[in-house]
N, C-alpha and C. Protein backbone atom coordinates (compact mmCIF):
# COMPACT_ATOMS: atom_id res chain seq x y z
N UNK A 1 0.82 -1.18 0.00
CA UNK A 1 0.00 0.00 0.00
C UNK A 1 0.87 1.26 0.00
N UNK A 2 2.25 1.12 0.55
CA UNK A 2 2.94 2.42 0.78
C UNK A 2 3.46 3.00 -1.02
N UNK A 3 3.92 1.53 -1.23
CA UNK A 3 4.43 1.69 -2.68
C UNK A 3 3.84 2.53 -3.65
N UNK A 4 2.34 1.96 -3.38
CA UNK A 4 0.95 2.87 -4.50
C UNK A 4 1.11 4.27 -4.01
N UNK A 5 1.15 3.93 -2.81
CA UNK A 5 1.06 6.04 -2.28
C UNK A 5 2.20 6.71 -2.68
N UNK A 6 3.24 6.22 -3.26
CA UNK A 6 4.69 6.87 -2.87
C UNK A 6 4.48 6.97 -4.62
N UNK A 7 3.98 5.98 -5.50
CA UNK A 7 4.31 5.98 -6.70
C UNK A 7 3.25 7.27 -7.37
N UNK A 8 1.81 7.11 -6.37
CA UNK A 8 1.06 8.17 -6.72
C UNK A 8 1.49 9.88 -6.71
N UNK A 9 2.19 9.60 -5.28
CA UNK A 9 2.63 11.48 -4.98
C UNK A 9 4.25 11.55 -5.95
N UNK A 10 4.37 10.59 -6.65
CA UNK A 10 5.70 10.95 -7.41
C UNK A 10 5.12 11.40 -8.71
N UNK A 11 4.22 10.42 -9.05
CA UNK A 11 3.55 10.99 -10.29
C UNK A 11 3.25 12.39 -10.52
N UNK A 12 2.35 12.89 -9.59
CA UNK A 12 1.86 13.94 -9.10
C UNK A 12 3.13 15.15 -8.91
N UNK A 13 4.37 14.86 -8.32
CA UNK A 13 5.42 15.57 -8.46
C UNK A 13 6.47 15.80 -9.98
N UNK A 14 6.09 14.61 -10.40
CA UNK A 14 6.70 14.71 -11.82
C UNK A 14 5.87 15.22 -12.92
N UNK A 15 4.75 15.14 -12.83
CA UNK A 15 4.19 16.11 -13.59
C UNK A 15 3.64 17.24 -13.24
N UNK A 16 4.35 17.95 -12.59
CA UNK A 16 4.03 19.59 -11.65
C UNK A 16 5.77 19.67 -12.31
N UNK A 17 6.68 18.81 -12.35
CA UNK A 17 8.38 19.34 -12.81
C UNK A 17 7.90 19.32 -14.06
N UNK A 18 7.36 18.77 -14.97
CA UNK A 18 7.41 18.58 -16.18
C UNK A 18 6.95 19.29 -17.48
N UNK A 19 5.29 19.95 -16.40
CA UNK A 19 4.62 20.84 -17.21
C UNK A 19 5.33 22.22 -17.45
N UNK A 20 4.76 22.99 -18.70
CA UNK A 20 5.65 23.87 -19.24
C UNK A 20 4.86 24.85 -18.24
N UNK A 21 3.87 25.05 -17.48
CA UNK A 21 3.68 25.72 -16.54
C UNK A 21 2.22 25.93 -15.64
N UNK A 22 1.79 26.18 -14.88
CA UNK A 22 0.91 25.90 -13.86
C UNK A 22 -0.44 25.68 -14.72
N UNK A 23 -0.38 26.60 -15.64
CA UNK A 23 -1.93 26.69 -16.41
C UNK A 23 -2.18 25.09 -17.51
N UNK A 24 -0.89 24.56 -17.16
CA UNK A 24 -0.91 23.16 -18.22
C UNK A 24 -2.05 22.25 -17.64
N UNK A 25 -1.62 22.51 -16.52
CA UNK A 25 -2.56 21.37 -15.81
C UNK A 25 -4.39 22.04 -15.34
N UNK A 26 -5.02 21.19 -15.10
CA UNK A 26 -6.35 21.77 -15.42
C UNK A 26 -7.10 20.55 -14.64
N UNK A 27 -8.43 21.13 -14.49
CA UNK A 27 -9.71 20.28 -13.12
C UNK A 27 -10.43 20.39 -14.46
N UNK A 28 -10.99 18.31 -13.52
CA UNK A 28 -11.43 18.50 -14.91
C UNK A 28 -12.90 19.01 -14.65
N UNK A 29 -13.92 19.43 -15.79
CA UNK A 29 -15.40 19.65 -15.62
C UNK A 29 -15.60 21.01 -15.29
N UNK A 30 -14.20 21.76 -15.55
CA UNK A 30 -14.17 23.13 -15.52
C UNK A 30 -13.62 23.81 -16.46
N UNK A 31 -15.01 24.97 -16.92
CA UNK A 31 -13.74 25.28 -18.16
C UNK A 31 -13.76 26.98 -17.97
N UNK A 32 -13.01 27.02 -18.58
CA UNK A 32 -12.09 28.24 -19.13
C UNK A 32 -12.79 29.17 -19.29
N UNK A 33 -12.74 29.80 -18.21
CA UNK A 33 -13.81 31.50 -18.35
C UNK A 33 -12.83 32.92 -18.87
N UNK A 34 -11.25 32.40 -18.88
CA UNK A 34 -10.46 33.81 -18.86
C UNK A 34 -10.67 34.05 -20.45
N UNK A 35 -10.69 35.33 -20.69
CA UNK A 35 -10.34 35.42 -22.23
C UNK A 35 -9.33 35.35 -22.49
N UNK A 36 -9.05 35.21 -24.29
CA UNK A 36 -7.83 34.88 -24.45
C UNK A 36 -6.99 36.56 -24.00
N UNK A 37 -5.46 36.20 -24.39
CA UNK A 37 -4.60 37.20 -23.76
C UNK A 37 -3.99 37.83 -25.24
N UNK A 38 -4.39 38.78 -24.59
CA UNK A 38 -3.89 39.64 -25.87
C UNK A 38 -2.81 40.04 -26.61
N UNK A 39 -2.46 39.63 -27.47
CA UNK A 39 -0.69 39.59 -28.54
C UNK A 39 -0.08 40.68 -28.50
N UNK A 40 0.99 40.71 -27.46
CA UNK A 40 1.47 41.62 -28.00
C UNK A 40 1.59 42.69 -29.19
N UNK A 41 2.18 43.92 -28.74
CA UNK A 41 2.02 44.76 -30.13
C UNK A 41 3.28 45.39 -30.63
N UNK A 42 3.67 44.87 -31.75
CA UNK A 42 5.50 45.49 -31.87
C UNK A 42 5.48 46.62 -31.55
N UNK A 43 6.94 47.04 -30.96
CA UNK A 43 7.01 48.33 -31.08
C UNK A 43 7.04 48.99 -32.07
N UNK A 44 6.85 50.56 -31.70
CA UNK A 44 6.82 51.26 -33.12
C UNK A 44 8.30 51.87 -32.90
N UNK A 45 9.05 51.45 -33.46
CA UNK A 45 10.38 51.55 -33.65
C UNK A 45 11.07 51.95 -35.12
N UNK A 46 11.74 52.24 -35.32
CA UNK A 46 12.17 52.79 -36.96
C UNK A 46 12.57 51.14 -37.41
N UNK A 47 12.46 50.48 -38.98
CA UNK A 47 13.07 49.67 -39.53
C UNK A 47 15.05 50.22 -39.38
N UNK A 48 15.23 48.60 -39.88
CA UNK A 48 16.40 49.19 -40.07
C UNK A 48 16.87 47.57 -41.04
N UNK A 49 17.89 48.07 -41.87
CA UNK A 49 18.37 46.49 -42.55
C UNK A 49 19.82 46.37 -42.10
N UNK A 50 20.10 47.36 -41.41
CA UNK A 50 22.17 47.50 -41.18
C UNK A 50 22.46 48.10 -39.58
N UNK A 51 23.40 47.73 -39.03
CA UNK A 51 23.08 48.27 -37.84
C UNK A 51 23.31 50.05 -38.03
N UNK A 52 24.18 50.52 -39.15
CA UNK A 52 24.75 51.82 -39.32
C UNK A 52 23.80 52.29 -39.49
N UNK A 53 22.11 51.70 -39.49
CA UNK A 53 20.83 52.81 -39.66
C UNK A 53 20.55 53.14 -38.41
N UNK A 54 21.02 52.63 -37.80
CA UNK A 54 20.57 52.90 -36.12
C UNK A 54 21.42 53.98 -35.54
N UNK A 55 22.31 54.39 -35.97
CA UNK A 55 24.19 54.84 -35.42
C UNK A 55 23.59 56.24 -34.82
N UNK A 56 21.85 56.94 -35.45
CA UNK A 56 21.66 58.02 -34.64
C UNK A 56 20.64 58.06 -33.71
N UNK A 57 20.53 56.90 -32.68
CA UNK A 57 20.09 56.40 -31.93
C UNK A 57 20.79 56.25 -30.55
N UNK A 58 21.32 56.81 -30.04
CA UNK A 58 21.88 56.66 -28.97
C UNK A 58 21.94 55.16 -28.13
N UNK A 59 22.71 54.45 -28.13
CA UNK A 59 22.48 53.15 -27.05
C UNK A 59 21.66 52.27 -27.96
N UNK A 60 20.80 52.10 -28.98
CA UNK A 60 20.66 51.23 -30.06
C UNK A 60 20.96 50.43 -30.95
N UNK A 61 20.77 49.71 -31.06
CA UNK A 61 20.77 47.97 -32.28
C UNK A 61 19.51 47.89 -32.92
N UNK A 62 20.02 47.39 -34.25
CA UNK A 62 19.55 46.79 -35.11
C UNK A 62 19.36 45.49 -34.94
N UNK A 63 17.86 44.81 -34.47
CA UNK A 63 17.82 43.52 -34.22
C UNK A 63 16.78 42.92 -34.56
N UNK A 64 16.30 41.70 -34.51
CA UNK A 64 14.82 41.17 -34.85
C UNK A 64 14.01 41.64 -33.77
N UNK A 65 13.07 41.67 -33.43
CA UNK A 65 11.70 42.10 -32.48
C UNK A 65 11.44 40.66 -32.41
N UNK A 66 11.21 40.15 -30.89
CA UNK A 66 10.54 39.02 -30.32
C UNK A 66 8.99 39.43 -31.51
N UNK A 67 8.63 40.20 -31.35
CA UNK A 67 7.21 40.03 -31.85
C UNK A 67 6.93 39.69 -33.60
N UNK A 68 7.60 39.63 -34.05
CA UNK A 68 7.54 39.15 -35.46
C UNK A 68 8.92 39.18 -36.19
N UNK A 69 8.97 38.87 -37.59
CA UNK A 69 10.33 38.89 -38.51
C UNK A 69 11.52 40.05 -38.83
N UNK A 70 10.45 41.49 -38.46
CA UNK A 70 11.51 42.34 -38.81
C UNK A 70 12.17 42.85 -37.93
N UNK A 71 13.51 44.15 -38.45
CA UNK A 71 14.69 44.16 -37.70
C UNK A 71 14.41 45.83 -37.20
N UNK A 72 14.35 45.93 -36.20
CA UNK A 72 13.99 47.38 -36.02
C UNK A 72 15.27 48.05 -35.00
N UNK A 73 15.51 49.37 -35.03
CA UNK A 73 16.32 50.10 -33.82
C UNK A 73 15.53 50.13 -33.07
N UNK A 74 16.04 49.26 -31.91
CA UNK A 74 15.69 49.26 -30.68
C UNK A 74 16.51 49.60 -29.24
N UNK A 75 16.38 49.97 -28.42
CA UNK A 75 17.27 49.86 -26.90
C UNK A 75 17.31 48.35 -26.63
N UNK A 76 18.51 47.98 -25.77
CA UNK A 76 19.21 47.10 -25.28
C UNK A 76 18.08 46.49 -24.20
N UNK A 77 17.02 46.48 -24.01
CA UNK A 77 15.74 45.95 -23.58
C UNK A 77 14.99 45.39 -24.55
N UNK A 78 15.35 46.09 -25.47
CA UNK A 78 13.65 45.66 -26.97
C UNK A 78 13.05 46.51 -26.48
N UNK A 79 13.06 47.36 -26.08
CA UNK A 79 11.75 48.34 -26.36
C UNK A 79 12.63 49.70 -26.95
N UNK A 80 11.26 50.15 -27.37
CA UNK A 80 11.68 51.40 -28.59
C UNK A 80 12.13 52.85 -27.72
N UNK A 81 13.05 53.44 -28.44
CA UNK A 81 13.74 54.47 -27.96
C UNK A 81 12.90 55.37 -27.95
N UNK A 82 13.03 56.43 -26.43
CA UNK A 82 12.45 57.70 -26.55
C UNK A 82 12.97 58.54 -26.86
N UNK A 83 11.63 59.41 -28.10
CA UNK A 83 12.46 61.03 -28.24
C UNK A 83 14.46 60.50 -28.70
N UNK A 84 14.66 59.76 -29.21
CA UNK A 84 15.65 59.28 -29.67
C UNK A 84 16.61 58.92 -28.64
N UNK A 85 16.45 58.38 -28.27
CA UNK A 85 17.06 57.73 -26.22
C UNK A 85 17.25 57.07 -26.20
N UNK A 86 17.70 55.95 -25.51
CA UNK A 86 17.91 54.71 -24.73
C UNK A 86 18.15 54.48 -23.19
N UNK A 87 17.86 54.14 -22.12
CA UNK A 87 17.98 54.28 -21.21
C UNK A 87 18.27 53.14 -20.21
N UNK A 88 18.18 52.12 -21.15
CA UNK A 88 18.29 50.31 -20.84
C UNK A 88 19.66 50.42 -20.12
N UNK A 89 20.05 50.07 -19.28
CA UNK A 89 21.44 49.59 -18.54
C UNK A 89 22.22 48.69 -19.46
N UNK A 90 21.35 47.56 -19.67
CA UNK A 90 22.02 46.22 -19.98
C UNK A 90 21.51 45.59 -21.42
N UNK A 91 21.99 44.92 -22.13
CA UNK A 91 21.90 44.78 -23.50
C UNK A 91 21.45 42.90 -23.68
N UNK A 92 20.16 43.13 -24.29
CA UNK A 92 19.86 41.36 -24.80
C UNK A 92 20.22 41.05 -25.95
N UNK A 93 19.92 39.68 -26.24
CA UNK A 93 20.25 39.07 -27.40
C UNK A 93 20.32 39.63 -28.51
N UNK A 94 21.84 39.77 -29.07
CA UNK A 94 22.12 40.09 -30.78
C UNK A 94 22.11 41.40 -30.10
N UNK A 95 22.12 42.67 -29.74
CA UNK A 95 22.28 43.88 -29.25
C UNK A 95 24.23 43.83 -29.30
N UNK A 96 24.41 44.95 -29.99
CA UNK A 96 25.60 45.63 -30.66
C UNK A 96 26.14 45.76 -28.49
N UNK A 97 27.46 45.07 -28.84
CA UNK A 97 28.22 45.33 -27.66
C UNK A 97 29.60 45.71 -27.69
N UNK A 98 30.48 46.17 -26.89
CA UNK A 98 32.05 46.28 -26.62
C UNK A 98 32.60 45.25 -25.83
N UNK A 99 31.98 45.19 -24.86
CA UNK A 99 32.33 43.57 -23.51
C UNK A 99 31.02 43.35 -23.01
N UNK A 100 31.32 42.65 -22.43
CA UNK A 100 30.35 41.43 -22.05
C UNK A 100 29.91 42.02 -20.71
N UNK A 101 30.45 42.78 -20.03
CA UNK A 101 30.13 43.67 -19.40
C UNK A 101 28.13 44.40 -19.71
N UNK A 102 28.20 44.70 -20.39
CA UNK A 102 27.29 45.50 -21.45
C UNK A 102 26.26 44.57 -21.49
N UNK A 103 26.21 42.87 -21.68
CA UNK A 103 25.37 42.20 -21.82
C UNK A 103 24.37 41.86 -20.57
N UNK A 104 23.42 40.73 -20.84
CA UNK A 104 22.26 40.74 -19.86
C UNK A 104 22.87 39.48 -19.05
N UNK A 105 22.63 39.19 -18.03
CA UNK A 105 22.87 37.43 -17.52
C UNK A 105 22.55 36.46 -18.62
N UNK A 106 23.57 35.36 -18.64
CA UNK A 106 23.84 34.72 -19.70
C UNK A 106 24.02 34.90 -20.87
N UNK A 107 24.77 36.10 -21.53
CA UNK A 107 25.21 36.64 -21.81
C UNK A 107 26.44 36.57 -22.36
N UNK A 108 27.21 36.84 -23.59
CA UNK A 108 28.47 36.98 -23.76
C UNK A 108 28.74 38.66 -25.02
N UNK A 109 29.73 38.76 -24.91
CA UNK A 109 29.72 39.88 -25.80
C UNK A 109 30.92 38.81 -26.85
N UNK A 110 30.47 38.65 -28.16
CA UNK A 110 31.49 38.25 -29.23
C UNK A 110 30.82 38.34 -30.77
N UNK A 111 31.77 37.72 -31.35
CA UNK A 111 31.11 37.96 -33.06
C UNK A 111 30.58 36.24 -33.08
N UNK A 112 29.29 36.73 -33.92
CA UNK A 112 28.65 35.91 -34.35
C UNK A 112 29.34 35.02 -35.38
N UNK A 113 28.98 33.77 -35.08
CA UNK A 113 29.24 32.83 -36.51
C UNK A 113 28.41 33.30 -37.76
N UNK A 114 28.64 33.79 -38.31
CA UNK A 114 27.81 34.18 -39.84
C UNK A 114 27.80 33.58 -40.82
N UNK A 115 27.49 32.21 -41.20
CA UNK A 115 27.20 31.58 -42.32
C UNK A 115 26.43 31.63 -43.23
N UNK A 116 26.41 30.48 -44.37
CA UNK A 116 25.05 30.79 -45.19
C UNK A 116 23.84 30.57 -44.65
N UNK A 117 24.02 29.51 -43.40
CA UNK A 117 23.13 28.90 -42.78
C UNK A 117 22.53 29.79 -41.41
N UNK A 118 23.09 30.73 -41.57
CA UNK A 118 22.48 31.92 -40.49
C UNK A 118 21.40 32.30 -40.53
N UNK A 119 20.65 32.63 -39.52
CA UNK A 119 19.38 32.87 -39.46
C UNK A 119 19.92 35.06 -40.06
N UNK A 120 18.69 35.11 -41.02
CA UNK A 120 18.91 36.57 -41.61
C UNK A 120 18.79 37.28 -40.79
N UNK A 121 18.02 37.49 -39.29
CA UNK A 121 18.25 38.77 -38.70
C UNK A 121 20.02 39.37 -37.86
N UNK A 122 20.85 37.83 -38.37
CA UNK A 122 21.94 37.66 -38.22
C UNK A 122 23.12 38.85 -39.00
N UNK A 123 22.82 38.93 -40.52
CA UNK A 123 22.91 39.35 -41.51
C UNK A 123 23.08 41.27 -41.28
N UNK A 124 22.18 41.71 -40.78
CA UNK A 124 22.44 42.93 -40.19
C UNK A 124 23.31 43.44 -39.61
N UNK A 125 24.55 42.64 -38.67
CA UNK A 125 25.81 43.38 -38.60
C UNK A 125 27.08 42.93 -39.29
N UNK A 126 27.80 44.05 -39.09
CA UNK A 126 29.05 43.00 -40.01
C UNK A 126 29.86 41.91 -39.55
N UNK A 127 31.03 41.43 -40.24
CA UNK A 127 31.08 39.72 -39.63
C UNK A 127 32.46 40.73 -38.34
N UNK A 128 32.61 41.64 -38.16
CA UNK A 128 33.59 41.94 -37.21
C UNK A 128 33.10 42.62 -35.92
N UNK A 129 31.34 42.62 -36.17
CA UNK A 129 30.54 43.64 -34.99
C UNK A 129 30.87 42.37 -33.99
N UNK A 130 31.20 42.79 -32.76
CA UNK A 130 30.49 42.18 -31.40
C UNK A 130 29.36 42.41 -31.25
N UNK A 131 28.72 41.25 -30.48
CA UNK A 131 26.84 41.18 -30.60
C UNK A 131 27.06 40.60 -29.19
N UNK A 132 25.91 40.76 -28.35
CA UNK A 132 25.85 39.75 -27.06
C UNK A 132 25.06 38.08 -27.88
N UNK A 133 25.61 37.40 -27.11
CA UNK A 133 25.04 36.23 -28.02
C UNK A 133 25.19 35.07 -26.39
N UNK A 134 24.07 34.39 -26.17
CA UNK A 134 24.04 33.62 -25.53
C UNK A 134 25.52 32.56 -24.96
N UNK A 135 25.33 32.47 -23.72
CA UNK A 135 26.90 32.03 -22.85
C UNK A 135 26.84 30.37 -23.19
N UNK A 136 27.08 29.69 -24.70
CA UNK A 136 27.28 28.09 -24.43
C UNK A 136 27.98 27.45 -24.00
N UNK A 137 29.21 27.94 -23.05
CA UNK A 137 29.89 27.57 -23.07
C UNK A 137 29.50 27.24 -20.94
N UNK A 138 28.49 28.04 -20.62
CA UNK A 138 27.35 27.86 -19.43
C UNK A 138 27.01 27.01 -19.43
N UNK A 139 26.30 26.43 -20.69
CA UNK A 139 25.15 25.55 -21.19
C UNK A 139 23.68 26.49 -20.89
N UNK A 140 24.22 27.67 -21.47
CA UNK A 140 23.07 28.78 -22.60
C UNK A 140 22.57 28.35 -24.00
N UNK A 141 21.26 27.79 -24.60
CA UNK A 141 21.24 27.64 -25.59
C UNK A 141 19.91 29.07 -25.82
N UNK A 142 19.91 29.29 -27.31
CA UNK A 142 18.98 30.33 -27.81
C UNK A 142 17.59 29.75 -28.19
N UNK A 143 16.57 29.86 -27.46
CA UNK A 143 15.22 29.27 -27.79
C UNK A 143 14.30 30.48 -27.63
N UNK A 144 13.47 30.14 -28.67
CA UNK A 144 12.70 31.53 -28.99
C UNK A 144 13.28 33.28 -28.54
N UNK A 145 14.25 33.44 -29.12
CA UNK A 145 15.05 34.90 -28.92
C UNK A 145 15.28 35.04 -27.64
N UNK A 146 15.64 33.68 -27.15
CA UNK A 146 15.89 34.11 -25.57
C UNK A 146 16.71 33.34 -25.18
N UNK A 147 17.59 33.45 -23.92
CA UNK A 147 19.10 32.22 -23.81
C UNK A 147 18.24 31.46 -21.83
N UNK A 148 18.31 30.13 -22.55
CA UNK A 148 17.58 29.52 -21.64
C UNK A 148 18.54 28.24 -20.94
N UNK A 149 18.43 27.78 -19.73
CA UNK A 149 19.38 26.66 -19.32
C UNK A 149 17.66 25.77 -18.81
N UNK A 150 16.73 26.17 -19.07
CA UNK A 150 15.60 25.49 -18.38
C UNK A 150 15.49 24.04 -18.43
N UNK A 151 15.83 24.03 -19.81
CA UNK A 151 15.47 22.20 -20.22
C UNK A 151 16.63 21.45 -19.51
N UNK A 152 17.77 21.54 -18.86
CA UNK A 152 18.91 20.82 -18.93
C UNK A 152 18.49 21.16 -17.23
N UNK A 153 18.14 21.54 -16.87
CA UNK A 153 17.21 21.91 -15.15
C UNK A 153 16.55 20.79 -15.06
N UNK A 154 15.13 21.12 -16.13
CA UNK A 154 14.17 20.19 -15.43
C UNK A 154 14.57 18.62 -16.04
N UNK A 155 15.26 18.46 -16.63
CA UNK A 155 15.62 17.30 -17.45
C UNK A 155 16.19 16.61 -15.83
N UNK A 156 17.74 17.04 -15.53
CA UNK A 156 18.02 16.64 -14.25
C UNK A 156 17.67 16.14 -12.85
N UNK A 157 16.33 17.35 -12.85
CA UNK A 157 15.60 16.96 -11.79
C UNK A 157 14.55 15.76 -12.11
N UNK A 158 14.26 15.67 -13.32
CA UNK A 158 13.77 14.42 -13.32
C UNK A 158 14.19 13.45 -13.38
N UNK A 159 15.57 13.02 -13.83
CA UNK A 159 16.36 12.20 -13.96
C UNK A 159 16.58 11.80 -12.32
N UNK A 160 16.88 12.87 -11.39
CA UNK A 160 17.30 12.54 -9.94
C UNK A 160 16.44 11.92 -8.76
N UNK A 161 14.90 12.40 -9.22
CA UNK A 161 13.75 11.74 -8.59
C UNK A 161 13.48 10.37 -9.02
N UNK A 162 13.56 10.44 -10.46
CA UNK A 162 13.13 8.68 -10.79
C UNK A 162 13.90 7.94 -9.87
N UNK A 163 15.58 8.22 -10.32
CA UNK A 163 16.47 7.21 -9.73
C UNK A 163 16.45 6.91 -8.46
N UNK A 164 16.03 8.13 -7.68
CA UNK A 164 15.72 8.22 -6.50
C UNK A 164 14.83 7.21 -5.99
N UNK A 165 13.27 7.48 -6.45
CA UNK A 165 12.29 6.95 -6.27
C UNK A 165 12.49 5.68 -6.08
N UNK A 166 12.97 5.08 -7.65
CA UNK A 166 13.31 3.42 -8.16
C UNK A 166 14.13 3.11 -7.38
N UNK A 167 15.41 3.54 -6.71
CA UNK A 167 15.89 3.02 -5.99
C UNK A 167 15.29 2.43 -4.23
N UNK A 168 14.29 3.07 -3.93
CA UNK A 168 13.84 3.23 -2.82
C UNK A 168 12.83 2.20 -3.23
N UNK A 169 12.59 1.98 -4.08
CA UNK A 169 11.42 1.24 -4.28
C UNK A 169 11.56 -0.15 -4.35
N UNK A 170 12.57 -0.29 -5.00
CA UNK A 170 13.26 -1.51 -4.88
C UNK A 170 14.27 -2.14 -3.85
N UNK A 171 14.22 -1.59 -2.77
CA UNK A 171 15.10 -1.77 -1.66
C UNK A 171 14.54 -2.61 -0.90
């Protein structure tokens, strides 16, 4: 009987580690009164195809926008410059850098690999700009315009409970 209880509240713990987040999981015979959430809205930021369109922008890069394909001058946050400003401290992904200093946590300041096989919002600086570009050498990888160690987290922790569990279980 202990076994069933121990195998039940593991279940129950492994899929609370597993889900991509609280709203995954759901009761059942209840539904969904929230409306949906509303999409973001790009900023209104100037285009740009080179970072040298940005150069009268103070503290600005030429980068893709989380919110869709194109490359706009933006501040070292993603959000759009005021009155021609920037005021961001710290600089995210692909954002024009000097050191690494300059970048966000997880973080590096260096030149991009630029191949043929580069993703084009890549293409916008030259092959000698420093860019902040995710720390792999952390075990930072780039998932959806963002530098994440999450999966190699929860991967572990699940790996450490099973063995855990199974071991105890079989004792």
């Amino acid at each position: 009987m202990f076994r069933v209880r121990l195998a039940v509240v593991l279940f129950g713990v492994l899929a609370r580690l597993i889900g991509e987040s609280h709203q995954a999981l759901s009761t059942f015979g209840v539904s969904n009164t929230r409306p949906p959430a509303a999409k973001p809205t790009p900023p209104t930021a100037r285009s740009c195809s080179h970072q040298s369109e940005c150069a009268g922008i103070s503290g600005s890069s030429c980068v893709r926008t989380p919110y869709d394909s194109a490359t706009r001058c933006l501040c070292g946050d993603n959000s759009p410059p005021v009155n021609g400003q920037c005021e961001a401290q710290t600089k995210s992904l692909y954002h024009v850098c000097a050191t690494s200093d300059e970048c966000g946590d997880e973080l590096i300041c260096g030149v991009p690999n630029i191949t043929s096989t580069a993703p084009a919002h890549l293409y916008v600086h030259s092959p000698q700009e420093k860019i902040c570009l995710c720390d792999t050498d952390s075990g930072f990888k780039e998932k959806d315009h963002a530098c994440s160690d999450a999966d190699i987290l929860r991967t572990s922790l699940f790996a450490i409970i099973i063995f855990s569990c199974l071991r105890k279980l079989f004792q």
